[in-house]
Protein backbone atom coordinates (compact mmCIF):
# COMPACT_ATOMS: atom_id res chain seq x y z
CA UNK A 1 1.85 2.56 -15.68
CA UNK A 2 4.81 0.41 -15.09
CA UNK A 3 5.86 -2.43 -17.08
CA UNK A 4 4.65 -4.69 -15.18
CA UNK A 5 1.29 -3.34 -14.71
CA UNK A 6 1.42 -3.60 -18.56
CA UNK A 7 1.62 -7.03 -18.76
CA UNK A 8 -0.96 -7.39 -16.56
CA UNK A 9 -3.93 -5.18 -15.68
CA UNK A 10 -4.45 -3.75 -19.07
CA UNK A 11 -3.64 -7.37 -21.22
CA UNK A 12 -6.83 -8.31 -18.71
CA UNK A 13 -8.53 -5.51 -19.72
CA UNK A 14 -8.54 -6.24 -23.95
CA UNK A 15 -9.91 -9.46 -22.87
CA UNK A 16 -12.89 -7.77 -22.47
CA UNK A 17 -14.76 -6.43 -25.39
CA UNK A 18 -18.40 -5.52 -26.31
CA UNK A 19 -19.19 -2.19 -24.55
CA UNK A 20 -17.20 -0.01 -26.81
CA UNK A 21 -19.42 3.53 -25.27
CA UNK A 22 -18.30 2.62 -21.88
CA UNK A 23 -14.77 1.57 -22.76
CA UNK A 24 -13.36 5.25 -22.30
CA UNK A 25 -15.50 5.51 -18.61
CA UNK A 26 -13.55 2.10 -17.61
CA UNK A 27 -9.88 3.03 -19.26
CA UNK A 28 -9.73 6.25 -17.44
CA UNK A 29 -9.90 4.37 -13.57
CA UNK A 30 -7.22 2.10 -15.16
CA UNK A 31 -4.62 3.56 -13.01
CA UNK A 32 -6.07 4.55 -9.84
CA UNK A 33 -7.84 0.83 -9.27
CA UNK A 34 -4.04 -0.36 -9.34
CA UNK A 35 -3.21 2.29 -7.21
CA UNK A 36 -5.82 1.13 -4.94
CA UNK A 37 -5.39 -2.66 -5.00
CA UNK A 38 -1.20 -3.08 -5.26
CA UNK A 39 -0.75 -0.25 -2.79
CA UNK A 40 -3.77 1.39 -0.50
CA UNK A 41 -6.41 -1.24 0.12
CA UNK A 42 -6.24 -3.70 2.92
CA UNK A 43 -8.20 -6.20 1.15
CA UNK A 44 -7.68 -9.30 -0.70
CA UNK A 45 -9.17 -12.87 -1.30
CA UNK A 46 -8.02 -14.30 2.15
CA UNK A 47 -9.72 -11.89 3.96
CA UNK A 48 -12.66 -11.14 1.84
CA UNK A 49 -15.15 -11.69 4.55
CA UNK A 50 -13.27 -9.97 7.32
CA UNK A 51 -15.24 -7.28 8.79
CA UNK A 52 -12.15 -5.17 9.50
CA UNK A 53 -11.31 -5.09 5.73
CA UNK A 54 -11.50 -2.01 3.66
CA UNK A 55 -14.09 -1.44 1.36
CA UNK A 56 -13.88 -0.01 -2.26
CA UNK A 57 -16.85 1.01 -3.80
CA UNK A 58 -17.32 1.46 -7.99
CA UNK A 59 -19.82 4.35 -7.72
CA UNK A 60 -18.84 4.65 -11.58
CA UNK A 61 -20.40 1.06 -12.16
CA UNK A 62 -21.33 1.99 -15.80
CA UNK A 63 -17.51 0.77 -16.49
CA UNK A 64 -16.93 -2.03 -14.78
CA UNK A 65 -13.89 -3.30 -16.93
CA UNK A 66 -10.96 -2.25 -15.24
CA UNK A 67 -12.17 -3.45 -11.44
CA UNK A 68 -12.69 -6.89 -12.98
CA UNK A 69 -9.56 -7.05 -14.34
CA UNK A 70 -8.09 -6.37 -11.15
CA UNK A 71 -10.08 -8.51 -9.46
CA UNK A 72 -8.62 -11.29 -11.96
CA UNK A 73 -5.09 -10.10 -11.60
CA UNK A 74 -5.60 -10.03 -7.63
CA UNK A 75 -7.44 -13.19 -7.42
CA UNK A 76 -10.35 -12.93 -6.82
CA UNK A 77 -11.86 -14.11 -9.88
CA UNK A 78 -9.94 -16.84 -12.32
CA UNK A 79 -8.52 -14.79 -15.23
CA UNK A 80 -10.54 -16.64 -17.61
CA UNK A 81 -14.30 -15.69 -16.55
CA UNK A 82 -13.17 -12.08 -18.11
CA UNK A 83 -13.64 -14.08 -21.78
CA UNK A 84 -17.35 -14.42 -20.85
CA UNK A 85 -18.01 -10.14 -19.75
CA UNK A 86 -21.30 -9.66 -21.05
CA UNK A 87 -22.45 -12.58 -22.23
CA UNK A 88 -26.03 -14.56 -21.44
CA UNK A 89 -24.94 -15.94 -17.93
CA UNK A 90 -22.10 -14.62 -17.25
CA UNK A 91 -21.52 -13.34 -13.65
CA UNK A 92 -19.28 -9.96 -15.64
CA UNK A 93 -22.11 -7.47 -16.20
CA UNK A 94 -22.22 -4.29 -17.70
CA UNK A 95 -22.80 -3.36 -14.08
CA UNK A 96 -21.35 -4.92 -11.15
CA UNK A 97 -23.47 -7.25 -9.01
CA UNK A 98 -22.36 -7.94 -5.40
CA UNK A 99 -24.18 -11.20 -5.35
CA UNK A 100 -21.92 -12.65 -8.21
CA UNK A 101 -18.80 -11.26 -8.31
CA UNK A 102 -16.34 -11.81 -5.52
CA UNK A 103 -15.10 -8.81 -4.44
CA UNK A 104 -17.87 -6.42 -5.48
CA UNK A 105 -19.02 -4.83 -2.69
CA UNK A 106 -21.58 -2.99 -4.23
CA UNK A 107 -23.84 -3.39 -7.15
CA UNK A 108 -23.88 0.01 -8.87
CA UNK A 109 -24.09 1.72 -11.93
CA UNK A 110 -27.10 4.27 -11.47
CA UNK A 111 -25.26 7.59 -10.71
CA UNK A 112 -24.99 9.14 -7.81
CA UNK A 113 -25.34 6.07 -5.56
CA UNK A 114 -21.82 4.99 -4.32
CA UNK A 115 -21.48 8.01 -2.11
CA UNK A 116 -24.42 8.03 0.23
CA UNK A 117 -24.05 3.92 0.56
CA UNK A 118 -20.45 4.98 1.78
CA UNK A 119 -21.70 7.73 4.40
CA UNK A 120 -24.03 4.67 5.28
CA UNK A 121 -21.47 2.18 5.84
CA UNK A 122 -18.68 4.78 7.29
CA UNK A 123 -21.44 5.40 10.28
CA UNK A 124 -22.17 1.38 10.72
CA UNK A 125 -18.37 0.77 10.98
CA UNK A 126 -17.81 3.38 13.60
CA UNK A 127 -20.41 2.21 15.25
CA UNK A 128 -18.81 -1.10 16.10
CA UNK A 129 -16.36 0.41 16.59
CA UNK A 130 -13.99 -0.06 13.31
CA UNK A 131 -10.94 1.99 11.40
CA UNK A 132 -11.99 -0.01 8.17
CA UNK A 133 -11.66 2.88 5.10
CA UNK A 134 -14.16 3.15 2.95
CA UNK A 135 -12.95 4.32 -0.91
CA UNK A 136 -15.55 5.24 -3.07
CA UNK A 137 -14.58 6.07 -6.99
CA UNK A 138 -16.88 8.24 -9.15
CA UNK A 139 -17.33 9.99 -12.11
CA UNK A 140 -17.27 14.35 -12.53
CA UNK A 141 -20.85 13.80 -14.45
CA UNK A 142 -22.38 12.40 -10.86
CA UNK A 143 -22.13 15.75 -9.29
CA UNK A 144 -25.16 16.31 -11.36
CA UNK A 145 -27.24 13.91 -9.20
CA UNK A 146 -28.63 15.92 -5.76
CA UNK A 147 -28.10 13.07 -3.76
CA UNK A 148 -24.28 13.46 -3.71
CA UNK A 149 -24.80 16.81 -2.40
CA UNK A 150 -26.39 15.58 0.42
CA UNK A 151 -23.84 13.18 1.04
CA UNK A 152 -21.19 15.31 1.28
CA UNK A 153 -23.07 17.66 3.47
CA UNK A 154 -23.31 15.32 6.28
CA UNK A 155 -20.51 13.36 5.92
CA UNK A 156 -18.30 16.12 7.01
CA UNK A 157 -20.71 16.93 9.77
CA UNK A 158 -20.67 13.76 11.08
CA UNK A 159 -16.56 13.51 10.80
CA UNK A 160 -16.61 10.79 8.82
CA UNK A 161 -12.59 10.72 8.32
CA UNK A 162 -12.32 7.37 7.29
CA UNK A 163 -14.44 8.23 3.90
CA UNK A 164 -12.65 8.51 1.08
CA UNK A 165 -13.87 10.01 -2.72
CA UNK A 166 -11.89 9.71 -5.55
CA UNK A 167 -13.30 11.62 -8.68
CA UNK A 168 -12.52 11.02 -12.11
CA UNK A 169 -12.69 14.00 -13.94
CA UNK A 170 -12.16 13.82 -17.55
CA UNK A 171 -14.51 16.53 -17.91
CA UNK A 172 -17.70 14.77 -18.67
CA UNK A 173 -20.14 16.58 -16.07
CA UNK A 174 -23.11 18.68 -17.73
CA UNK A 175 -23.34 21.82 -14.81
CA UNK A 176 -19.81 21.37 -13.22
CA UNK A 177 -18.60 23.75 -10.08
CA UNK A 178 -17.30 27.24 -9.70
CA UNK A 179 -13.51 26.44 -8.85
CA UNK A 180 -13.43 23.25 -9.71
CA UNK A 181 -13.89 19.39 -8.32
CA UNK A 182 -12.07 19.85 -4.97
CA UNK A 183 -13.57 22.90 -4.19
CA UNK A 184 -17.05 21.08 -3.85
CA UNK A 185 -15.99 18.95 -1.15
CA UNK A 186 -14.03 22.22 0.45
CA UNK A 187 -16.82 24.36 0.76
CA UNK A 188 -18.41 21.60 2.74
CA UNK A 189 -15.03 20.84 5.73
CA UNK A 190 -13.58 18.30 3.30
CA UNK A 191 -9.78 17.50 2.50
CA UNK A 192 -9.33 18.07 -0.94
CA UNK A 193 -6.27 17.71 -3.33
CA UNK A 194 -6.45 17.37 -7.33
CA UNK A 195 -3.92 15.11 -8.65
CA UNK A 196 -2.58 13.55 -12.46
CA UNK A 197 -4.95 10.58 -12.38
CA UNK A 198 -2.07 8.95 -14.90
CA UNK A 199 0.57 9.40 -12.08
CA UNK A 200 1.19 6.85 -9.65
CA UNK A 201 3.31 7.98 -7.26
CA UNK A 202 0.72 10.99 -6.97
CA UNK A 203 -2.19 9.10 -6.57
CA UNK A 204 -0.56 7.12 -3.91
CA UNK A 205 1.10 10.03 -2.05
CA UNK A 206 -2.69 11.41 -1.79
CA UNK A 207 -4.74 7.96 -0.67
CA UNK A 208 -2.06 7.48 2.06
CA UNK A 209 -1.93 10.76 3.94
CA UNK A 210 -2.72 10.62 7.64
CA UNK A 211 -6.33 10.98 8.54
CA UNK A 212 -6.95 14.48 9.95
CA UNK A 213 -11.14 14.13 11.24
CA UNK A 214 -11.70 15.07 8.00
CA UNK A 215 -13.42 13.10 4.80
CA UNK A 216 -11.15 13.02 2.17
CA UNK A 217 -11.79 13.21 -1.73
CA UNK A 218 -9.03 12.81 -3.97
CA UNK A 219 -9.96 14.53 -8.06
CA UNK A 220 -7.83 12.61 -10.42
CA UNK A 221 -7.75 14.43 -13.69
CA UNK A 222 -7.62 12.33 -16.92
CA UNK A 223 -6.91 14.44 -20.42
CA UNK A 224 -7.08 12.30 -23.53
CA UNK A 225 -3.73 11.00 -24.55
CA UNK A 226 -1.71 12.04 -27.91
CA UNK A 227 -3.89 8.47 -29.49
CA UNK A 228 -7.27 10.33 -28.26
CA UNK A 229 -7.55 8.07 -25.38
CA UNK A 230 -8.47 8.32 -21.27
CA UNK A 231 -6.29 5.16 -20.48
């Protein structure tokens, strides 16, 4: 990350403490959410109830930390309600809740959800006829859960091009895939590139390409650093 992302997404971040066994889950989306908020995402506090905006969805809701954070450092929630994260009423969960947080458009956390409720939403958009994206983030250990199979079965059936899945893979996942991440969503008419989920510029070049009729799904690899850590 740059400087200034420095000095402000991640001094957000230590504000939060008291889930050290998710900490790692949350560090390692660090740089994509940025990505995804200063770059990628047409949404943001003024238009927060447009119906044109797009959506992001935290499929990997077990580590909320770094998406509030950027909510705070976008605005959407005052800086300051990150000093209450997990404490007896506090809106900051340990999972996201859509019904207190502004900005949350899910509430997640249970694996293998995020990706059928984007299928879901990606048909009621183009239904009314909207080129809204929907961005789903997840973790390599949901590919474990059967119902993301499905979902990326018939998301490419339908040509749902306006879906997009980023994966996190720092190597977590119990069964894994022959080939790899991207070769999942291959094998079933996705786009598919793997990219250095610590790179910026390569995450970016990858959210932004042209749509094609094709879902998308973007694998950002994380490796621990030379400290031992995923951020």
């Amino acid at each position: 990350m740059q400087l200034t992302e420095e000095a402000t997404l991640r001094s957000l971040f230590g504000r939060m403490v008291g889930d050290e066994k998710h900490g790692w889950a949350a560090a390692s989306t660090l740089h994509t959410i940025w990505v995804l908020y200063d770059r990628v995402l047409n949404v943001s506090p003024e238009n927060i109830d447009d119906p044109d905006r797009d959506r992001f969805f935290l499929s990997k809701g077990h580590g909320p930390m770094a998406l509030y954070a950027m909510l705070a450092a976008k605005g959407f929630i005052a800086p300051e309600t990150l000093d209450t994260w997990a404490q007896l009423g506090s809106p900051l969960g340990l999972h996201p809740d859509r019904t207190l947080v502004p900005g949350v458009e899910i509430s997640s956390g249970s694996l293998g959800h995020g990706l059928p409720l984007a299928v879901g939403t990606a048909l009621a958009l183009r239904a009314e006829g909207r080129r809204a994206r929907v961005v789903v983030l997840m973790g390599d250990g949901e590919f474990d859960e059967g119902s993301n199979h499905e979902a990326i079965a018939i998301a490419s059936r339908l040509g749902l091009d306006r879906i997009t899945a980023i994966v996190i893979d720092n190597r977590s996942a119990s069964l894994g895939w022959p080939d790899g991440i991207a070769r999942r969503f291959e094998v079933e008419g996705w786009r598919a590139a793997t990219v250095d989920g610590r790179d910026n510029d390569e995450l970016y070049r990858a959210l932004t390409q042209e749509p094609d009729g094709r879902p998308q799904a973007v694998v950002a690899e994380i490796r621990p650093n030379r400290e031992g850590s995923a951020a």
